[in-house]
C-alpha atoms as a PDB file:
ATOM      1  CA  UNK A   1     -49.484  33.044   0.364  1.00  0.00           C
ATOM      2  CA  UNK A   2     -52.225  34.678   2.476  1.00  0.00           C
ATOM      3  CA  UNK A   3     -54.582  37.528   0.921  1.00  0.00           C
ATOM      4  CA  UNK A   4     -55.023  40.344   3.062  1.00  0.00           C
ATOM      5  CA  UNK A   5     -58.514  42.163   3.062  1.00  0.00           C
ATOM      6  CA  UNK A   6     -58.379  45.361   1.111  1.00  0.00           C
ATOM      7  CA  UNK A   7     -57.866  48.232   3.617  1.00  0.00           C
ATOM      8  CA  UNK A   8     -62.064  49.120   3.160  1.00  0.00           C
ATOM      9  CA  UNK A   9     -62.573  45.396   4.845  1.00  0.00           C
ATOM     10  CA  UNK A  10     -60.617  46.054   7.525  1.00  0.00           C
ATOM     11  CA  UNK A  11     -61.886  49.420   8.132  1.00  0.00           C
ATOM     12  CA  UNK A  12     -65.526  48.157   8.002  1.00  0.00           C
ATOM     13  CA  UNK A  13     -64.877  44.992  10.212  1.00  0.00           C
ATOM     14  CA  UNK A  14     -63.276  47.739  12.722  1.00  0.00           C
ATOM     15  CA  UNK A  15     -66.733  49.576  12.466  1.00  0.00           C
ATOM     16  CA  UNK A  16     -68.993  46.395  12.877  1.00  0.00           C
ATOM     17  CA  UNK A  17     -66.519  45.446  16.138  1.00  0.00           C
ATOM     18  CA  UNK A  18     -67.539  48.713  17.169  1.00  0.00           C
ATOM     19  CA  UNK A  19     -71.451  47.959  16.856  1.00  0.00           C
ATOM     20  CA  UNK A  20     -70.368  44.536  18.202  1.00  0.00           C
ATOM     21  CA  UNK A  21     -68.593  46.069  21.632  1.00  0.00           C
ATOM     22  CA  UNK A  22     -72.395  48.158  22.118  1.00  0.00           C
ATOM     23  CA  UNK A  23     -74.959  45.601  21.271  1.00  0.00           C
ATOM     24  CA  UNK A  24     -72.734  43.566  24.452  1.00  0.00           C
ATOM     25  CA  UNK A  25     -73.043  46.549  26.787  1.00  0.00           C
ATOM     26  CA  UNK A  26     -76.395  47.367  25.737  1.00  0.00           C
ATOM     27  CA  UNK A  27     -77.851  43.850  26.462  1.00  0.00           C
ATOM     28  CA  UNK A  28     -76.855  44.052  29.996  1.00  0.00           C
ATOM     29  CA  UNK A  29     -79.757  46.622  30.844  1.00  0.00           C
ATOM     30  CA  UNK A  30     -82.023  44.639  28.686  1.00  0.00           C
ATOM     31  CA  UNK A  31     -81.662  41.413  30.384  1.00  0.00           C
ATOM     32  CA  UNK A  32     -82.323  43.118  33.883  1.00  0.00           C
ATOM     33  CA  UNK A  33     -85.725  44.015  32.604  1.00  0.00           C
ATOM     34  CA  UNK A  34     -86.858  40.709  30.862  1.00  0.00           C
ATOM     35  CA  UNK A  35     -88.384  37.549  32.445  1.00  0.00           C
ATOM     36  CA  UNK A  36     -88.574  33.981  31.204  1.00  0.00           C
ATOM     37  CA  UNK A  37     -87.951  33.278  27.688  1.00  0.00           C
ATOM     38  CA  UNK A  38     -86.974  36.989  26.868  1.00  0.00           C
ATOM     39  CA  UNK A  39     -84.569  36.932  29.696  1.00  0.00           C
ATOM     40  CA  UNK A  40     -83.076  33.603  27.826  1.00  0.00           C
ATOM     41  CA  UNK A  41     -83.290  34.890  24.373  1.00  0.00           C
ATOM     42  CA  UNK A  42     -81.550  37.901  25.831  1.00  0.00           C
ATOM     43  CA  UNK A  43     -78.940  35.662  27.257  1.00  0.00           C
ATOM     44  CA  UNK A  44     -78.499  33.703  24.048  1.00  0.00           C
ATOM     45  CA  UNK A  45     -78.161  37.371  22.164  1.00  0.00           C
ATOM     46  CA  UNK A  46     -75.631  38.504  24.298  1.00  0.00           C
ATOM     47  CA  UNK A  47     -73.424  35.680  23.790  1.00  0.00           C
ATOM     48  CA  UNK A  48     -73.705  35.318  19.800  1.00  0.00           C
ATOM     49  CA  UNK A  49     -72.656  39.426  20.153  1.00  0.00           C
ATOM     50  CA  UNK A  50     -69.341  38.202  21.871  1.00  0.00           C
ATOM     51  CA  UNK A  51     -68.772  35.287  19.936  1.00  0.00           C
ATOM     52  CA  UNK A  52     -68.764  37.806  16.817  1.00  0.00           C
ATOM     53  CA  UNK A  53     -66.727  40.338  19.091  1.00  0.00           C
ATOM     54  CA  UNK A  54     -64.343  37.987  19.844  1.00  0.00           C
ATOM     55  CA  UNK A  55     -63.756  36.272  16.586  1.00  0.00           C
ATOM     56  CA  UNK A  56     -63.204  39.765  14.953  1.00  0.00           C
ATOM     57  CA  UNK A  57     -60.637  40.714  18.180  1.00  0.00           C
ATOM     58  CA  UNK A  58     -59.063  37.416  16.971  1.00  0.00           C
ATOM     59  CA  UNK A  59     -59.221  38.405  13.241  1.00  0.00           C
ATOM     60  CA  UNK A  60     -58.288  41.977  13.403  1.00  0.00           C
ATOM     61  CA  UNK A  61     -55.066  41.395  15.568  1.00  0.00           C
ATOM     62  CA  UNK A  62     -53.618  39.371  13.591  1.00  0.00           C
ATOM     63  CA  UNK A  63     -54.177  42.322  10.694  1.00  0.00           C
ATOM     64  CA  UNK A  64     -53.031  45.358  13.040  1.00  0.00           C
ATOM     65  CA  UNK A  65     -54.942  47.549  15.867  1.00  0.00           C
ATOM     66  CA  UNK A  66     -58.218  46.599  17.287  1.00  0.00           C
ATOM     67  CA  UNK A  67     -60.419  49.298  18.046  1.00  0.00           C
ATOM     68  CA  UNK A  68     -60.752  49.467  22.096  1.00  0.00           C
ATOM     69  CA  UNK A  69     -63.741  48.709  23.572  1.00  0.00           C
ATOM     70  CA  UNK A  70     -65.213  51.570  26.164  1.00  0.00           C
ATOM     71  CA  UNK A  71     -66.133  51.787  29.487  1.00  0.00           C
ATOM     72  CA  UNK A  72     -69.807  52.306  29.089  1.00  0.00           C
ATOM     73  CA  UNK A  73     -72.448  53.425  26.318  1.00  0.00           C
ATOM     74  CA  UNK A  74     -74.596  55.827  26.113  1.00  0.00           C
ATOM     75  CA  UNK A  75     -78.109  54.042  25.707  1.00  0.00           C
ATOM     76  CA  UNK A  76     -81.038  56.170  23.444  1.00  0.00           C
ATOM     77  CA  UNK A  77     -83.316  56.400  26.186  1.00  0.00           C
ATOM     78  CA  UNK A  78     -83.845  55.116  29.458  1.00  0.00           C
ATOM     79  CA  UNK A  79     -84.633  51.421  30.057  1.00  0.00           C
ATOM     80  CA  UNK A  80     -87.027  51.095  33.104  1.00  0.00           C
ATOM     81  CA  UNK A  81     -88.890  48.149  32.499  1.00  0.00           C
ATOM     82  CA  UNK A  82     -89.493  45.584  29.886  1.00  0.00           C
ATOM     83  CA  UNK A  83     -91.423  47.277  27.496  1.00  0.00           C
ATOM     84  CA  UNK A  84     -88.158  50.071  27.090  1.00  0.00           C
ATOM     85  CA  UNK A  85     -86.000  46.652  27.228  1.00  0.00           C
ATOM     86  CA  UNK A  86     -87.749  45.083  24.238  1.00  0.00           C
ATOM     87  CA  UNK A  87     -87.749  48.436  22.211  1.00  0.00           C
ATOM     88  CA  UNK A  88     -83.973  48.860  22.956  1.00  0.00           C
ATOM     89  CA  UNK A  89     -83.362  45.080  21.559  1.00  0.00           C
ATOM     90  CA  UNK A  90     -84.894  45.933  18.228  1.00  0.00           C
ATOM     91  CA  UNK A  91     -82.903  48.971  18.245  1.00  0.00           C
ATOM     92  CA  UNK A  92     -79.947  46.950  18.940  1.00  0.00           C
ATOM     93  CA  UNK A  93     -80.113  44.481  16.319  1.00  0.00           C
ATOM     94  CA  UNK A  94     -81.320  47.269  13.750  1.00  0.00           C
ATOM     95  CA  UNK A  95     -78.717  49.344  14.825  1.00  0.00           C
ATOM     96  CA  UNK A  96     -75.765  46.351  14.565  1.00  0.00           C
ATOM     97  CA  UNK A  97     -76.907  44.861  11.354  1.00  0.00           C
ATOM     98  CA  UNK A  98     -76.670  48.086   9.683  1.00  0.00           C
ATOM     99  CA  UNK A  99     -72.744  47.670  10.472  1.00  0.00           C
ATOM    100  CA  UNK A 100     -72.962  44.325   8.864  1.00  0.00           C
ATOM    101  CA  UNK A 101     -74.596  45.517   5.864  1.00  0.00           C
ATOM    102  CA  UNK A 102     -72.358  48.469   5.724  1.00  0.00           C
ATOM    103  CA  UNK A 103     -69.420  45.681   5.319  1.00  0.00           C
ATOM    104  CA  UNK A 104     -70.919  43.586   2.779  1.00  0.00           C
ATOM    105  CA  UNK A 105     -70.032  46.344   0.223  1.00  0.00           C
ATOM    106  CA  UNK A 106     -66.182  45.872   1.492  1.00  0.00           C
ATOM    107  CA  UNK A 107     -65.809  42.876   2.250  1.00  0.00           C
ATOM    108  CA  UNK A 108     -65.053  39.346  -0.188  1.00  0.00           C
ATOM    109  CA  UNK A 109     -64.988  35.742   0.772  1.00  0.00           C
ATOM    110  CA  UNK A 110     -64.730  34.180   4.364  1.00  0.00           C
ATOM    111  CA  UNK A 111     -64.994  38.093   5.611  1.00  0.00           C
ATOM    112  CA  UNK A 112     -68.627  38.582   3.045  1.00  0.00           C
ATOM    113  CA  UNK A 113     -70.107  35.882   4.273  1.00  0.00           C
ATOM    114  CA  UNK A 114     -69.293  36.410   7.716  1.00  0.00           C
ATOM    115  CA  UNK A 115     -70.712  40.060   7.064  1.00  0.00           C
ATOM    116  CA  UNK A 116     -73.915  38.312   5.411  1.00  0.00           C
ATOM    117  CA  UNK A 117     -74.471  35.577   8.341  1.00  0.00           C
ATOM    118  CA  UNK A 118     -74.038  38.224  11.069  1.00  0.00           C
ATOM    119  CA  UNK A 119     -76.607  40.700   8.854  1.00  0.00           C
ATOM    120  CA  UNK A 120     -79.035  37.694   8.559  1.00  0.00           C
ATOM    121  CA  UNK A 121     -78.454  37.098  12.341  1.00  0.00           C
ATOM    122  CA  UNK A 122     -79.334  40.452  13.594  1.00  0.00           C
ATOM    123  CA  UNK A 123     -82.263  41.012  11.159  1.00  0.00           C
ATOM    124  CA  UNK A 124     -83.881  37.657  12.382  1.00  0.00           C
ATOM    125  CA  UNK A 125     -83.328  38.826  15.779  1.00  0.00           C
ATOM    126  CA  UNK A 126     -84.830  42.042  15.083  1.00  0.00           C
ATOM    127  CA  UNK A 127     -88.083  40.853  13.654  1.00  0.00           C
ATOM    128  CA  UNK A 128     -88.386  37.950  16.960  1.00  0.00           C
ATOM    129  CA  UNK A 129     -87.621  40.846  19.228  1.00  0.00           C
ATOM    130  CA  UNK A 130     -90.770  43.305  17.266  1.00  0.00           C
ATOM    131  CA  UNK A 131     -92.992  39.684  17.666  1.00  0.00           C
ATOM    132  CA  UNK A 132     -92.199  40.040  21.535  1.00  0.00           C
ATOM    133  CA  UNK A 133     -92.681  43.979  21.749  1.00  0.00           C
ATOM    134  CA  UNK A 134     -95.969  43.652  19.548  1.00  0.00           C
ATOM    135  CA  UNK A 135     -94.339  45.684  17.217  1.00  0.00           C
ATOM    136  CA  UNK A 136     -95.760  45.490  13.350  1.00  0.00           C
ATOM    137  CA  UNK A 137     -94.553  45.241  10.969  1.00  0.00           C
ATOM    138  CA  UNK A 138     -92.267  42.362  12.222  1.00  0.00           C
ATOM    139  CA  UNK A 139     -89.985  42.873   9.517  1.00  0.00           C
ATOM    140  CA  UNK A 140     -88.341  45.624   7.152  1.00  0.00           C
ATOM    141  CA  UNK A 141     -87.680  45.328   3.847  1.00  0.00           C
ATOM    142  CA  UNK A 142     -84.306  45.950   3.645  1.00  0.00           C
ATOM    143  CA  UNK A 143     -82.800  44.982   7.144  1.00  0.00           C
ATOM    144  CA  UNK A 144     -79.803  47.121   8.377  1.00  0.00           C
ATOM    145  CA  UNK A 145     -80.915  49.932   5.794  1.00  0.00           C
ATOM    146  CA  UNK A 146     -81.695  53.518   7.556  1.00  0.00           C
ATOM    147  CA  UNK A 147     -85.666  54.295   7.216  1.00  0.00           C
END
């Protein structure tokens, strides 16, 4: 017999989708504006974004509804060069792992540690995106926690 997820799970993997449909979009502007190994490291953030979107498509249609991804985002500010690129990526990851961390407090099992190992991947993401925008400190305490 299969457990289901309690209803909170799925409702907070629908939310992190969510994050995980924007962080896709929003990397498209940021890659346009990066050169050598950020353009790459953009590249390879983009695609672990929709390997997570696509495994939680997967794993939320077999449960019910997936949340529908949009047409377009609205970014926080323009992104004009690389400096608004590389402020935007930290942003990104900041904003996405607070999703993640959001679900760990709904979540149990395979669906926790997925939560956990998609917080950890955003939050190490963050801090190698501040390195690359000389932002300091590199990292925050409590990663996907509101300042």
């Amino acid at each position: 017999m299969t457990r289901r997820a309690p209803a909170g799970a799925t409702e907070a993997l629908r939310a992190a989708l969510s994050a995980e449909y924007a962080a896709v979009y929003a990397y498209g502007p940021i890659g346009v504006h990066l050169t050598g190994a950020n353009r790459s490291a953009a590249r390879a953030a983009e695609a672990a974004h929709r390997n997570r979107r696509d495994a939680l498509v997967l794993q939320l249609s077999a449960d019910g509804e997936v949340p529908a991804d949009r047409a377009g985002y609205a970014l926080p500010f323009p992104v004009s060069d690389g400096p608004s690129a590389l402020r935007l990526a930290v942003g990104i990851e900041e904003r996405t792992a607070g999703f993640w961390r959001a679900a760990l407090a709904h979540t149990e099992g395979a669906d926790r540690n997925r939560a956990l190992a998609a917080l950890t991947d955003c939050a190490l993401r963050a801090t190698r995106w501040r390195r690359a925008a000389g932002v300091t400190p590199l990292t925050v305490p409590f990663p996907g926690r509101p300042a």
